[in-house]
N, C-alpha and C. Protein backbone atom coordinates (compact mmCIF):
# COMPACT_ATOMS: atom_id res chain seq x y z
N UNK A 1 -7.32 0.82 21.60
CA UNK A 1 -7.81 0.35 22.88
C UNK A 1 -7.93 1.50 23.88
N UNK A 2 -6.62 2.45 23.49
CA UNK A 2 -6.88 3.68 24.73
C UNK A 2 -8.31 4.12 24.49
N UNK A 3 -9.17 4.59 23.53
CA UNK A 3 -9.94 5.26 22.86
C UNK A 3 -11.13 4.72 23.54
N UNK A 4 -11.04 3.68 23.86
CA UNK A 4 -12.31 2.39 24.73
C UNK A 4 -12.20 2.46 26.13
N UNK A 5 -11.26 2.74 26.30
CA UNK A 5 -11.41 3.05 27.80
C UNK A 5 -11.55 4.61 27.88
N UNK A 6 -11.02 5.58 27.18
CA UNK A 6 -11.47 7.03 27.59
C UNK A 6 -13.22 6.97 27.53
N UNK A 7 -13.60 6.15 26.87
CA UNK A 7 -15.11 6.31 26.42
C UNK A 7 -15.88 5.72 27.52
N UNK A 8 -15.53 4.74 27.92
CA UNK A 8 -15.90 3.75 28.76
C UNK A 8 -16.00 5.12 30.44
N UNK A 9 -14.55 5.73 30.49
CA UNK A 9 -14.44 6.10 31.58
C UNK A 9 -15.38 7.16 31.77
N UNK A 10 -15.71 8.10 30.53
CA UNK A 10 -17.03 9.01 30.34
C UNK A 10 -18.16 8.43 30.66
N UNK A 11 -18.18 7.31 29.89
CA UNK A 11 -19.63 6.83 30.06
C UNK A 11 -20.05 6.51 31.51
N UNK A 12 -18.97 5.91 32.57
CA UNK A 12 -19.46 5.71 33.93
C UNK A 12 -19.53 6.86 34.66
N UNK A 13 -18.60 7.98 33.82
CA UNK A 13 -18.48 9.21 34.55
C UNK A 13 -20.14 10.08 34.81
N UNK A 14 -20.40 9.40 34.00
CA UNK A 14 -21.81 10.63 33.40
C UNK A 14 -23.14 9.39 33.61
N UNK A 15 -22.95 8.27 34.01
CA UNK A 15 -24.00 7.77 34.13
C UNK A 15 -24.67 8.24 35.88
N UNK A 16 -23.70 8.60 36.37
CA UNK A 16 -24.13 8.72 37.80
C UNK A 16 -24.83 10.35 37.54
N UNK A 17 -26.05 11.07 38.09
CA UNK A 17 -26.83 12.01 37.89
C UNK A 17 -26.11 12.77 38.75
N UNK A 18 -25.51 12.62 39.94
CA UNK A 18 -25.07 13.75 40.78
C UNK A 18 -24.38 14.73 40.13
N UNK A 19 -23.04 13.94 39.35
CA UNK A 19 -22.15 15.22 38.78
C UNK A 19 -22.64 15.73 37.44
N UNK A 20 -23.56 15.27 36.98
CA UNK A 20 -24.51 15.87 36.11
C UNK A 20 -24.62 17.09 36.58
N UNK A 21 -25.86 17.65 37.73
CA UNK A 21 -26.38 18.27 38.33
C UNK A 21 -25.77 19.43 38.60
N UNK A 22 -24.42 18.47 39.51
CA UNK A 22 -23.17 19.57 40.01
C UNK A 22 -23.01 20.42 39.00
N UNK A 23 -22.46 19.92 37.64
CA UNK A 23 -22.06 20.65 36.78
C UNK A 23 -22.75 21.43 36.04
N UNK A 24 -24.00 21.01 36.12
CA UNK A 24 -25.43 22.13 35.74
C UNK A 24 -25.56 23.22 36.38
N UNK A 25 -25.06 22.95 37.68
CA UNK A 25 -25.45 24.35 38.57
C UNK A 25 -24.12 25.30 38.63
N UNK A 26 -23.07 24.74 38.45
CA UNK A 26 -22.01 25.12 38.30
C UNK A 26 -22.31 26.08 36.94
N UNK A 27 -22.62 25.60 35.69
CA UNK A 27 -22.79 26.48 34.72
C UNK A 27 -24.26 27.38 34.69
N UNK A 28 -25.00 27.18 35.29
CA UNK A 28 -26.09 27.91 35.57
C UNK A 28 -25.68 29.69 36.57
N UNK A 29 -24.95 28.66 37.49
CA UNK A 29 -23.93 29.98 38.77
C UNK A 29 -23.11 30.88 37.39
N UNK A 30 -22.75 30.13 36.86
CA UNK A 30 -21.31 31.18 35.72
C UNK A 30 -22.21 32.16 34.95
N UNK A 31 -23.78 31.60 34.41
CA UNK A 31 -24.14 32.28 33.72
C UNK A 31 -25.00 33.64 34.20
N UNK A 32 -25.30 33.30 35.48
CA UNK A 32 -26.08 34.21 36.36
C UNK A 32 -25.09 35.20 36.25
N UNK A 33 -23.93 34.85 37.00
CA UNK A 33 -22.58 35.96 36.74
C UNK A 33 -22.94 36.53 36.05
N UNK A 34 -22.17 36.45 35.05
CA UNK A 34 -21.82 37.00 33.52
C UNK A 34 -23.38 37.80 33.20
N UNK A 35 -24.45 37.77 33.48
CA UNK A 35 -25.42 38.16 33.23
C UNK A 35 -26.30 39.52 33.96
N UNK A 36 -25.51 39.43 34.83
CA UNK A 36 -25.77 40.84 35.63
C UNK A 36 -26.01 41.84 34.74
N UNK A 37 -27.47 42.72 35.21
CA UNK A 37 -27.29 44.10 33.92
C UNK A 37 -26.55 44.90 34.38
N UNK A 38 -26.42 45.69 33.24
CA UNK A 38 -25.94 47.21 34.63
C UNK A 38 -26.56 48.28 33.26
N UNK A 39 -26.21 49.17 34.03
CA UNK A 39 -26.47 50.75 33.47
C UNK A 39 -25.50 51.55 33.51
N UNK A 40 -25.49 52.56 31.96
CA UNK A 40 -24.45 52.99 31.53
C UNK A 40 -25.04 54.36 31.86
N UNK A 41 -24.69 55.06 32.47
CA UNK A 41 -25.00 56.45 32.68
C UNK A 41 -24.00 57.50 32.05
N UNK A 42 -23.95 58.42 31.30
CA UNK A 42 -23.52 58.89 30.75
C UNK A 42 -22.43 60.41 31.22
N UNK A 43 -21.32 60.64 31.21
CA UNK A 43 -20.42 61.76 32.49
C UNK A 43 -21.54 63.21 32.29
N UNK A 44 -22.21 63.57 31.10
CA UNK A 44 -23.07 64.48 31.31
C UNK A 44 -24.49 64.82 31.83
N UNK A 45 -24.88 63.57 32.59
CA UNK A 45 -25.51 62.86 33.50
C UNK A 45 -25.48 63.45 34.66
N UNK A 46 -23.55 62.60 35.02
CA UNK A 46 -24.06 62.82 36.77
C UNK A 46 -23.16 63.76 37.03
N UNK A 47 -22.92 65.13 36.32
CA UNK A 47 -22.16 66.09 36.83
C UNK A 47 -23.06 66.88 37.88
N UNK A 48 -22.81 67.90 38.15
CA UNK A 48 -23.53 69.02 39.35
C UNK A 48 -24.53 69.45 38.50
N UNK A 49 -24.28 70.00 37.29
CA UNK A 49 -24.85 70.63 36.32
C UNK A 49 -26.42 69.40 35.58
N UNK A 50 -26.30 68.29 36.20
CA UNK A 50 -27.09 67.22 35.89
C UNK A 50 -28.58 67.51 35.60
N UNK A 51 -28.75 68.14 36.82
CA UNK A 51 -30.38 68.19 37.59
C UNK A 51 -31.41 68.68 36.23
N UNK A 52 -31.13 69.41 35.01
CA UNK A 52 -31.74 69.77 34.55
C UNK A 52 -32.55 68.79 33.01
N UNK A 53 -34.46 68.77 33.11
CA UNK A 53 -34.75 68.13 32.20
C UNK A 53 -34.44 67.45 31.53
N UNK A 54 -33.64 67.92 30.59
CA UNK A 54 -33.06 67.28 29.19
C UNK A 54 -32.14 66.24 29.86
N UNK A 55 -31.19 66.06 30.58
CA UNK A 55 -29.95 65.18 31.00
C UNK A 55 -31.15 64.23 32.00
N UNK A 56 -31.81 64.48 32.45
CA UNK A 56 -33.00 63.42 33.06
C UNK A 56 -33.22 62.29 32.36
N UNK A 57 -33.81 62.97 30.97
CA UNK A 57 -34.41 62.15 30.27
C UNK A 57 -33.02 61.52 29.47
N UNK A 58 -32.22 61.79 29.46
CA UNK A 58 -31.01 60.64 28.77
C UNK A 58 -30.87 58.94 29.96
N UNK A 59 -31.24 59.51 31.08
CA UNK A 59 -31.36 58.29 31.97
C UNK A 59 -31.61 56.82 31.55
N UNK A 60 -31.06 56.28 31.51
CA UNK A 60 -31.64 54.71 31.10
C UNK A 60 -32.47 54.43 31.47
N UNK A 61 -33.66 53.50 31.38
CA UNK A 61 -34.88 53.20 32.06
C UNK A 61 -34.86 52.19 33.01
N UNK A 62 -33.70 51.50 32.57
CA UNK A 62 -33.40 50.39 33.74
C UNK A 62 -32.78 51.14 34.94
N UNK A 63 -31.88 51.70 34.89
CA UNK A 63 -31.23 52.07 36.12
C UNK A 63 -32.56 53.41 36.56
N UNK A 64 -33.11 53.73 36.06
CA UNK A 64 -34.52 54.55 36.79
C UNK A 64 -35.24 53.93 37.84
N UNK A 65 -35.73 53.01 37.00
CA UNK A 65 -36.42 51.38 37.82
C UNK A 65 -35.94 51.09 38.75
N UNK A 66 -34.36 51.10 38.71
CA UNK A 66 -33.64 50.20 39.91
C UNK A 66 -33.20 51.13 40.91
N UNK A 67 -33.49 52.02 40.72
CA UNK A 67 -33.21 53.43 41.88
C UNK A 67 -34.84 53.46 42.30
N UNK A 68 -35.77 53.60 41.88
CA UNK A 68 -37.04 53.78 42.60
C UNK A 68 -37.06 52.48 43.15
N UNK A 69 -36.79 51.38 42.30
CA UNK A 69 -37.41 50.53 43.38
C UNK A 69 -36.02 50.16 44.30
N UNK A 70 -35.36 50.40 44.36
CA UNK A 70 -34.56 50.07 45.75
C UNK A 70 -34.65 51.60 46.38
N UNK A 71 -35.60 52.60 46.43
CA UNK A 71 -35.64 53.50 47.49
C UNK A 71 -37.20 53.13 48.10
N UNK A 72 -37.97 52.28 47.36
CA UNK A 72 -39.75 51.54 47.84
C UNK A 72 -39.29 50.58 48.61
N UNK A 73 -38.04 49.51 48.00
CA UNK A 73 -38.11 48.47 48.88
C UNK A 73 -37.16 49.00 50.35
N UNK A 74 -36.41 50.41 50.56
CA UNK A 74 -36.02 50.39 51.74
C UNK A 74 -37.07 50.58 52.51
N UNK A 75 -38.08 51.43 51.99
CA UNK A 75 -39.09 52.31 52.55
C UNK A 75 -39.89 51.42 53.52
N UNK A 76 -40.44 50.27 52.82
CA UNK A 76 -41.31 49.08 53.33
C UNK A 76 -40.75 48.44 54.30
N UNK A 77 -41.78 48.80 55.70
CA UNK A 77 -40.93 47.59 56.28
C UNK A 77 -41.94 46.59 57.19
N UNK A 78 -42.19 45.86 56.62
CA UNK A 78 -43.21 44.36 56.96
C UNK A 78 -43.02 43.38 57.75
N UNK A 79 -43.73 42.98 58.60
CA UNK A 79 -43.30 41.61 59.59
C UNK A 79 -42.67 40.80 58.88
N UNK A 80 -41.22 40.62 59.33
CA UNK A 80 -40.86 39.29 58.89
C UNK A 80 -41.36 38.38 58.41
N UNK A 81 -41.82 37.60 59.76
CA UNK A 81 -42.91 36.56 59.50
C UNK A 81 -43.81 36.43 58.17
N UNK A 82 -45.09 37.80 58.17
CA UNK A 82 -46.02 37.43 57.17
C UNK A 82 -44.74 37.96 56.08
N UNK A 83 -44.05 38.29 55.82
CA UNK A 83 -43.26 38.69 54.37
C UNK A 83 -42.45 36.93 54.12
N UNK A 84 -42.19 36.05 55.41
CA UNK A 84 -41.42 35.26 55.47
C UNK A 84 -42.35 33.79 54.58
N UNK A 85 -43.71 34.19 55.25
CA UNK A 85 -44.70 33.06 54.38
C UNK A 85 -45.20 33.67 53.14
N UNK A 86 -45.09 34.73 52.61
CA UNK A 86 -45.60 35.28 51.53
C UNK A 86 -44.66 34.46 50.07
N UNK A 87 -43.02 34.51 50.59
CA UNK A 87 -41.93 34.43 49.78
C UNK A 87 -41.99 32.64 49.96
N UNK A 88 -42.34 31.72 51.11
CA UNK A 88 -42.31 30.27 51.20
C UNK A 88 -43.57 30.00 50.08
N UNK A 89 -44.76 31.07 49.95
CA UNK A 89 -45.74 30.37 49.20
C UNK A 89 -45.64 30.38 47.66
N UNK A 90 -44.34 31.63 47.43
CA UNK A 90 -43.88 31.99 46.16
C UNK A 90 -42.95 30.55 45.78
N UNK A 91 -42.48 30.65 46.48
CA UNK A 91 -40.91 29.29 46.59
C UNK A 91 -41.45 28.14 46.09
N UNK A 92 -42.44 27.92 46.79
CA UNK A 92 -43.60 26.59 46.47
C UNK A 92 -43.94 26.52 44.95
N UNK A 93 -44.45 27.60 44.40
CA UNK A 93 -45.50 27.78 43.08
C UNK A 93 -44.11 27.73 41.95
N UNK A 94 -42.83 27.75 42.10
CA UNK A 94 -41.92 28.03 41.72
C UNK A 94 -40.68 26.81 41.66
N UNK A 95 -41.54 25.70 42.15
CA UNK A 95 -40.67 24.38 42.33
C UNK A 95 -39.44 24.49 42.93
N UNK A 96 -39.03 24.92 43.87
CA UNK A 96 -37.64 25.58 44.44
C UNK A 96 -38.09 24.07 45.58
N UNK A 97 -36.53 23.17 45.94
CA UNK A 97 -36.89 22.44 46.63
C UNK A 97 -37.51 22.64 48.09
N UNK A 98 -38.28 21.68 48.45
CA UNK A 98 -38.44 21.72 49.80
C UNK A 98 -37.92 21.95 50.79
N UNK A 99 -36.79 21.41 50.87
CA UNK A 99 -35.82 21.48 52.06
C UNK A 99 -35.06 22.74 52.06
N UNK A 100 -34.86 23.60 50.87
CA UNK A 100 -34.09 24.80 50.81
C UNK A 100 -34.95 25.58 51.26
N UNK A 101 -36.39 25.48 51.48
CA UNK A 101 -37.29 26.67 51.75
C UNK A 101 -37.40 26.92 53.10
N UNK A 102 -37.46 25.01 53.59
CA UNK A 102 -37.80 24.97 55.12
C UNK A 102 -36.35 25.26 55.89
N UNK A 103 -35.64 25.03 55.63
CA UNK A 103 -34.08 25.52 55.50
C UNK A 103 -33.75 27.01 55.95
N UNK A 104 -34.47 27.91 54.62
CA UNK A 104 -34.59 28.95 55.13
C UNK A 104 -35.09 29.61 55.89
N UNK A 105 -36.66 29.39 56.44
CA UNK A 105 -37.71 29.83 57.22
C UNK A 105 -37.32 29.15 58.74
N UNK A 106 -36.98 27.69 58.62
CA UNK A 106 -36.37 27.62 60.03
C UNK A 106 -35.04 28.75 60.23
N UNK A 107 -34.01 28.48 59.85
CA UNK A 107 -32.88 29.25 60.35
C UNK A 107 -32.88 30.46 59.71
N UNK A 108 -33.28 31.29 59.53
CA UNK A 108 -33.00 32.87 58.80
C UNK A 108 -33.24 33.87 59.83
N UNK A 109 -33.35 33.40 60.93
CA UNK A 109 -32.99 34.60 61.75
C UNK A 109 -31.59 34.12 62.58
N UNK A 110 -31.17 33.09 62.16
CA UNK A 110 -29.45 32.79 62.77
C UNK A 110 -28.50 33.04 62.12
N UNK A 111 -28.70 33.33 61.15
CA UNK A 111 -27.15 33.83 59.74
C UNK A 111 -27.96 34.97 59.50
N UNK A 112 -26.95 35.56 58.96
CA UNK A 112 -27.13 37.05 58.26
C UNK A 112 -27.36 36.80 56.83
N UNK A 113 -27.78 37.91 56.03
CA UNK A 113 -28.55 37.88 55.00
C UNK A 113 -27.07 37.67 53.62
N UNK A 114 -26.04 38.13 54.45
CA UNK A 114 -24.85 38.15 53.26
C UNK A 114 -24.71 36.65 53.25
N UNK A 115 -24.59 35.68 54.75
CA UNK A 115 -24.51 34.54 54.60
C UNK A 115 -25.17 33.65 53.73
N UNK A 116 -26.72 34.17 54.06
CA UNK A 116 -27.47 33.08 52.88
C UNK A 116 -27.75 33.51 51.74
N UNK A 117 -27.24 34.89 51.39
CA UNK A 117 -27.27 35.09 49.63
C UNK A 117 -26.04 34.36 49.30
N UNK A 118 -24.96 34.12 50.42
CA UNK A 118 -23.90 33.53 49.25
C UNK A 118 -23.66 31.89 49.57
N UNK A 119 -25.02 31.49 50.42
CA UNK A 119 -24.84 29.68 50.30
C UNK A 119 -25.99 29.48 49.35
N UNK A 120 -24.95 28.25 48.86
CA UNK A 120 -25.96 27.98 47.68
C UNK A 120 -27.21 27.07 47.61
N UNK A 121 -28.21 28.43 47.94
CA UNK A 121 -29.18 27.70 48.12
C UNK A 121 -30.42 28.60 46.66
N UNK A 122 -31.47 28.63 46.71
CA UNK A 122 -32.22 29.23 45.73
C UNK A 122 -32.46 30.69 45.73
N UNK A 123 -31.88 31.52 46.69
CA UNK A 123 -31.78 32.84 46.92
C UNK A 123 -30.97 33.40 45.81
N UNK A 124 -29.53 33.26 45.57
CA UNK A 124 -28.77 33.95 45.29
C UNK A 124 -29.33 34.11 43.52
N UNK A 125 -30.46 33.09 42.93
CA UNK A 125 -30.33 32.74 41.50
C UNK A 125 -32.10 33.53 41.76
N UNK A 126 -32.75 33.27 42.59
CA UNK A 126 -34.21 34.40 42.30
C UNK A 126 -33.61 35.47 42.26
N UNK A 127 -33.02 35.91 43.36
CA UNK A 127 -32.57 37.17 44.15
C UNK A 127 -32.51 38.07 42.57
N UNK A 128 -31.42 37.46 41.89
CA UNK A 128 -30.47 37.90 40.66
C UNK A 128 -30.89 37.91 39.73
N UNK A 129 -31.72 36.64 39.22
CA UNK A 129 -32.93 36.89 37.64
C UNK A 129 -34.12 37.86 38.46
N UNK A 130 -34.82 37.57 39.40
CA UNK A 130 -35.44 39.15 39.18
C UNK A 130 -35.07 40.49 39.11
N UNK A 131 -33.74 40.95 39.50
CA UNK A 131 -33.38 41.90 39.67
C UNK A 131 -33.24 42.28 38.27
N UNK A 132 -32.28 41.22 37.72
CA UNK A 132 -32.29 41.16 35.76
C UNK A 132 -32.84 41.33 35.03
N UNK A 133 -34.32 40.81 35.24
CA UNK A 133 -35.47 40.92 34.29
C UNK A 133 -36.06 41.98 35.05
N UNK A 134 -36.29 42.18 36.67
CA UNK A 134 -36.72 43.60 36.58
C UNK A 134 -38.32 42.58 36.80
N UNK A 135 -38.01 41.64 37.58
CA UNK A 135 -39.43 40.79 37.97
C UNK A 135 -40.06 41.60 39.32
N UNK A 136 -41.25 42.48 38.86
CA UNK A 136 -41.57 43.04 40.39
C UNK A 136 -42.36 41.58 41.13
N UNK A 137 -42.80 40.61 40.97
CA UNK A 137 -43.47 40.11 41.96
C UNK A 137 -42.18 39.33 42.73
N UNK A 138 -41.39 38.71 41.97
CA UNK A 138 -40.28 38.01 42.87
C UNK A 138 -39.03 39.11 43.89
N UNK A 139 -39.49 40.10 42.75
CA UNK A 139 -38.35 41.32 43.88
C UNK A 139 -39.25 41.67 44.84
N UNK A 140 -40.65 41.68 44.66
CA UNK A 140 -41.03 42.41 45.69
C UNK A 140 -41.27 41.11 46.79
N UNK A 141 -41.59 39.99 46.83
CA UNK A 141 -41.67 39.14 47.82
C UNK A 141 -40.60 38.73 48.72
N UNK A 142 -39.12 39.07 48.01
CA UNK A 142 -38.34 38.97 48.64
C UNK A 142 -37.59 40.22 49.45
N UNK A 143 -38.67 41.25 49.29
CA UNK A 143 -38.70 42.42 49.42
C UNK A 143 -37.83 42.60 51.27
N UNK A 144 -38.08 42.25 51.77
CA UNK A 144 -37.80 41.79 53.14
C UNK A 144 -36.28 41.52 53.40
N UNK A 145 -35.83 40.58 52.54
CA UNK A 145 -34.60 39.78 52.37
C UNK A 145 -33.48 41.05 51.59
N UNK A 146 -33.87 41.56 50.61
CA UNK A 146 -33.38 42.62 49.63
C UNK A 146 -32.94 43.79 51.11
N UNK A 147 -33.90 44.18 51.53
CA UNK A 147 -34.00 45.31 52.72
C UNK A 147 -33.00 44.90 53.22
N UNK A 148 -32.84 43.52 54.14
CA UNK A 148 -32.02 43.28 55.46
C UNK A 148 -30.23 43.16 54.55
N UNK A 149 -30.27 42.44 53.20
CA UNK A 149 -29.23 42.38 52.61
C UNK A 149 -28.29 43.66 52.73
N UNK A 150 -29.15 44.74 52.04
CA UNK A 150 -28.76 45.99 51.61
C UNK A 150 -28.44 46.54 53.19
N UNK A 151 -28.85 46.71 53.95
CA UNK A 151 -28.41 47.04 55.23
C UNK A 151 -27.54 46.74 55.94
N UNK A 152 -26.79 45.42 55.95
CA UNK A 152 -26.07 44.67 56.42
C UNK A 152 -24.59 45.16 55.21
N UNK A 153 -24.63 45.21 54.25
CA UNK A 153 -23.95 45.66 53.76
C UNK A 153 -23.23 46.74 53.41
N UNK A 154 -24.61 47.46 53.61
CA UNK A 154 -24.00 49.35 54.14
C UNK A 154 -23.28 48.92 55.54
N UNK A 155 -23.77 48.45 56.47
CA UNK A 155 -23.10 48.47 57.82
C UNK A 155 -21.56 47.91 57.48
N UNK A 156 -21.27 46.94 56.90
CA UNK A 156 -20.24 46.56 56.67
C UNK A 156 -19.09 47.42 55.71
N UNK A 157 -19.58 48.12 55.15
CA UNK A 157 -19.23 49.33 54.10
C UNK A 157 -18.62 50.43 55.08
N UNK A 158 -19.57 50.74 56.59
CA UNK A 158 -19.29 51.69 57.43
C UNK A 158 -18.54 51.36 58.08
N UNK A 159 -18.42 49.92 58.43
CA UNK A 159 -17.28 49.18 59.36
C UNK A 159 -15.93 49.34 58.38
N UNK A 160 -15.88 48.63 57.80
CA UNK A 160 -14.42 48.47 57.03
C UNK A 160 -13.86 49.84 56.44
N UNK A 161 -14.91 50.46 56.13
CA UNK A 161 -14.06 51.73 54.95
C UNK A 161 -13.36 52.31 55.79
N UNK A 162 -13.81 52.60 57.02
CA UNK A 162 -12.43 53.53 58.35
C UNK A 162 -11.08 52.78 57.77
N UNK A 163 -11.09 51.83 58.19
CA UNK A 163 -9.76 50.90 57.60
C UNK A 163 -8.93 51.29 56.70
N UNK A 164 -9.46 51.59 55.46
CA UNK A 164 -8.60 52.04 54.21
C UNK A 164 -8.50 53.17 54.35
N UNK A 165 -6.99 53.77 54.04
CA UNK A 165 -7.15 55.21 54.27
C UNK A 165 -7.13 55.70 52.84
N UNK A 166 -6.94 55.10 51.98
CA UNK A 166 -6.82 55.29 50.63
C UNK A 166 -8.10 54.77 49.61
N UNK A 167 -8.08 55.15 48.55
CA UNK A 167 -9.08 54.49 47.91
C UNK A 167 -8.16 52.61 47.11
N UNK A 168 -8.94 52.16 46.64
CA UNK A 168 -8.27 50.86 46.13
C UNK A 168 -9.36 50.44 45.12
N UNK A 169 -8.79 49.88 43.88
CA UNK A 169 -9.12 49.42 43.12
C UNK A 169 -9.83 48.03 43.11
N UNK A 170 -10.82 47.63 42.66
CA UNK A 170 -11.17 45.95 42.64
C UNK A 170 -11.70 45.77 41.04
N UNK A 171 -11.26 44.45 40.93
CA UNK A 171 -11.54 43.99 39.67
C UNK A 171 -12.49 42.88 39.73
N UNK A 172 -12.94 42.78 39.13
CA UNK A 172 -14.11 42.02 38.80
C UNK A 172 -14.76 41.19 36.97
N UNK A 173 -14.60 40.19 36.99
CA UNK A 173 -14.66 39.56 35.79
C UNK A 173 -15.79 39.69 35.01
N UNK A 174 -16.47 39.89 34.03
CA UNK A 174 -18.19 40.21 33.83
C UNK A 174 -17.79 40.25 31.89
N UNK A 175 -18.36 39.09 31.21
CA UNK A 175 -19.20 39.03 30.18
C UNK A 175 -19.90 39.98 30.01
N UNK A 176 -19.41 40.59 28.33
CA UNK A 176 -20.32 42.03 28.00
C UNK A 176 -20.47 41.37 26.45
N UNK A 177 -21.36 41.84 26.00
CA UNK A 177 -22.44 41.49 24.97
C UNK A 177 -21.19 43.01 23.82
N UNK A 178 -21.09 43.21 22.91
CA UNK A 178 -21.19 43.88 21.86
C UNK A 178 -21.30 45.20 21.99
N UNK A 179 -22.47 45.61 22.67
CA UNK A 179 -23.21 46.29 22.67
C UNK A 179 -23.46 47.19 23.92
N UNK A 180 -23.56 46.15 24.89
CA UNK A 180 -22.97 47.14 26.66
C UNK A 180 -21.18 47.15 26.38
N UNK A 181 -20.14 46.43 25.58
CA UNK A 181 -19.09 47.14 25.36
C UNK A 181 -18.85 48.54 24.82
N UNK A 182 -19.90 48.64 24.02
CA UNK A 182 -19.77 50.06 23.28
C UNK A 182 -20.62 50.68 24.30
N UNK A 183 -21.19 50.90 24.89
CA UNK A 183 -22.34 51.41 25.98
C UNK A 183 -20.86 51.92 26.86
N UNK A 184 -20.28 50.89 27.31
CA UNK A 184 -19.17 51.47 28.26
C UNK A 184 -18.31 52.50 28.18
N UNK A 185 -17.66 52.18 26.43
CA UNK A 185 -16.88 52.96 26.14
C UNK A 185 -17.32 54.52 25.83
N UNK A 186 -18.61 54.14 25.56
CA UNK A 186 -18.89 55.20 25.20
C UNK A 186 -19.52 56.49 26.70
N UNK A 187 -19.40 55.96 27.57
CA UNK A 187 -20.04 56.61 28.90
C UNK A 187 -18.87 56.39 30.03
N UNK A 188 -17.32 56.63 29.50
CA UNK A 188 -16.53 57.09 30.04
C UNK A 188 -16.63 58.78 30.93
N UNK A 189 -15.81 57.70 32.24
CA UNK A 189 -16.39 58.94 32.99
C UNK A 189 -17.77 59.18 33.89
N UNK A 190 -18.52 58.19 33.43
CA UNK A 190 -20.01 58.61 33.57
C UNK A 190 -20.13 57.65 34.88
N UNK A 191 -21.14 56.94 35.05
CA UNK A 191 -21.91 56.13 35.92
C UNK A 191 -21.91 54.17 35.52
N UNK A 192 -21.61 53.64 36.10
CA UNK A 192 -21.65 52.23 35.83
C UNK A 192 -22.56 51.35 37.00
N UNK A 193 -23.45 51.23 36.53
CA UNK A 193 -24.70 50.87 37.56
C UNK A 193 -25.40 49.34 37.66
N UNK A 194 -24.33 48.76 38.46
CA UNK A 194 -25.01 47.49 38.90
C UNK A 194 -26.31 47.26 39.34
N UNK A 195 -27.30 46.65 38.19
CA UNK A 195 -28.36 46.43 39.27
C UNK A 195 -28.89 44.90 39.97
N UNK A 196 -27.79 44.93 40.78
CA UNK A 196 -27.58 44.03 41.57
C UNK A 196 -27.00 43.85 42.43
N UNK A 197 -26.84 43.12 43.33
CA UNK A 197 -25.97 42.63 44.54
C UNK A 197 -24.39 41.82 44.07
N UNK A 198 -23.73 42.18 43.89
CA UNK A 198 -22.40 41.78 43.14
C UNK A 198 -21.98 41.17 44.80
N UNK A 199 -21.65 39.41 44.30
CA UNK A 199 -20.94 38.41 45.18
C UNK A 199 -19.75 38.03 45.20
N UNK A 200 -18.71 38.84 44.59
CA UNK A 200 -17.63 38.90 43.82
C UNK A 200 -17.21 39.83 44.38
C-alpha cells in the first residue's frame, strides 16, 4: 500500500507543469555551468620570453577568438537604444519570452548589468552559449550588454582589490570532460582562460 501512495504522490507531484519547468531550468542553469569553455594556455606561452612566432602559434584558437573579440567588442561603442532594438529583434526570432524582453528594454537602464546577468532572466543562458559556441551574431548583438558588463566589473575589481592586502584563493566547482582534464594537467603553470563571465 506504501508503494501506491509514493506513486500516487509523484503522479500529482508532476502533473502540475510549473515544477516541471522549475526543474528544467534548474538543470538547464547546472548544465550551462559545468559547460563553460576555457583555454589551456601552456607556461611556455605566457612567459616574457613568449612573444616569439613559434609559442604564438601553440595558442589555442579559442582563446585567440576570445581575446580579439573581447578587445572589438570593447572598442565598439553604439547607441544604446539602436543596439537595445537590434538585440529585442534578435530575442523575438529566438522565442525568448515576451515579457523578459520588454522587461529588459523597459528597465535596463535602472539595474546594472551584473544585476541582470545574474536574474534569471534569458541573458545569463544567450550571454553564455554564445560565448561557448563562439556565436558571433548573438555575441555581437549583445555586444552593448557584454561592453557595460565587462566594465562594471573591472570597476568593481578596482573598488574591492584595495581591500585585500593579500592575494586569496577562490574555488570554484566546474565539470571537465577527459580531455580538458588532461589539457589542465598538462599546462601547469600556464594560463587557464575562461571564456566567459563566471557567476560563481
Amino acid at each position: 500500500m506504501k508503494s501506491m501512495k509514493e506513486h500516487l504522490d509523484v503522479l500529482y507531484k508532476y502533473r502540475q507543469i510549473e515544477p516541471i519547468c522549475k526543474q528544467l531550468a534548474k538543470a538547464t542553469r547546472a548544465c550551462d555551468h559545468d559547460s563553460i569553455p576555457m583555454s589551456f594556455v601552456p607556461q611556455q606561452c605566457t612567459s616574457d620570453t613568449a612573444s616569439n612566432e613559434k609559442n604564438l602559434d601553440q595558442l589555442p584558437p579559442t582563446y585567440m577568438y576570445s581575446v580579439i573579440f573581447k578587445d572589438i567588442i570593447l572598442e565598439i561603442d553604439d547607441a544604446v537604444s539602436k543596439s537595445m532594438n537590434t538585440l529585442v529583434e534578435f530575442c523575438q526570432k529566438q522565442s525568448i519570452p515576451e515579457e523578459e524582453i520588454n522587461e529588459f528594454k523597459r528597465n535596463y537602464h535602472q539595474k546594472s548589468a551584473v544585476w541582470w546577468y545574474t536574474k534569471e532572466i534569458f541573458l545569463y543562458g544567450m550571454l553564455n552559449r554564445g560565448l561557448r559556441s563562439l556565436d558571433t551574431e548573438a555575441m555581437s548583438k549583445l555586444g552593448f550588454f557584454i561592453r557595460k558588463l565587462h566594465l562594471e566589473l573591472e570597476q568593481l575589481h578596482k573598488e574591492q582589490s584595495a581591500s585585500f592586502k593579500k592575494s586569496f584563493t577562490v574555488y570554484r566547482g566546474q565539470g571537465l570532460s577527459q580531455q580538458d582534464f588532461q589539457n589542465l594537467m598538462g599546462s601547469k603553470g600556464g594560463l587557464l582562460s575562461f571564456n566567459n563571465f563566471l557567476s560563481t
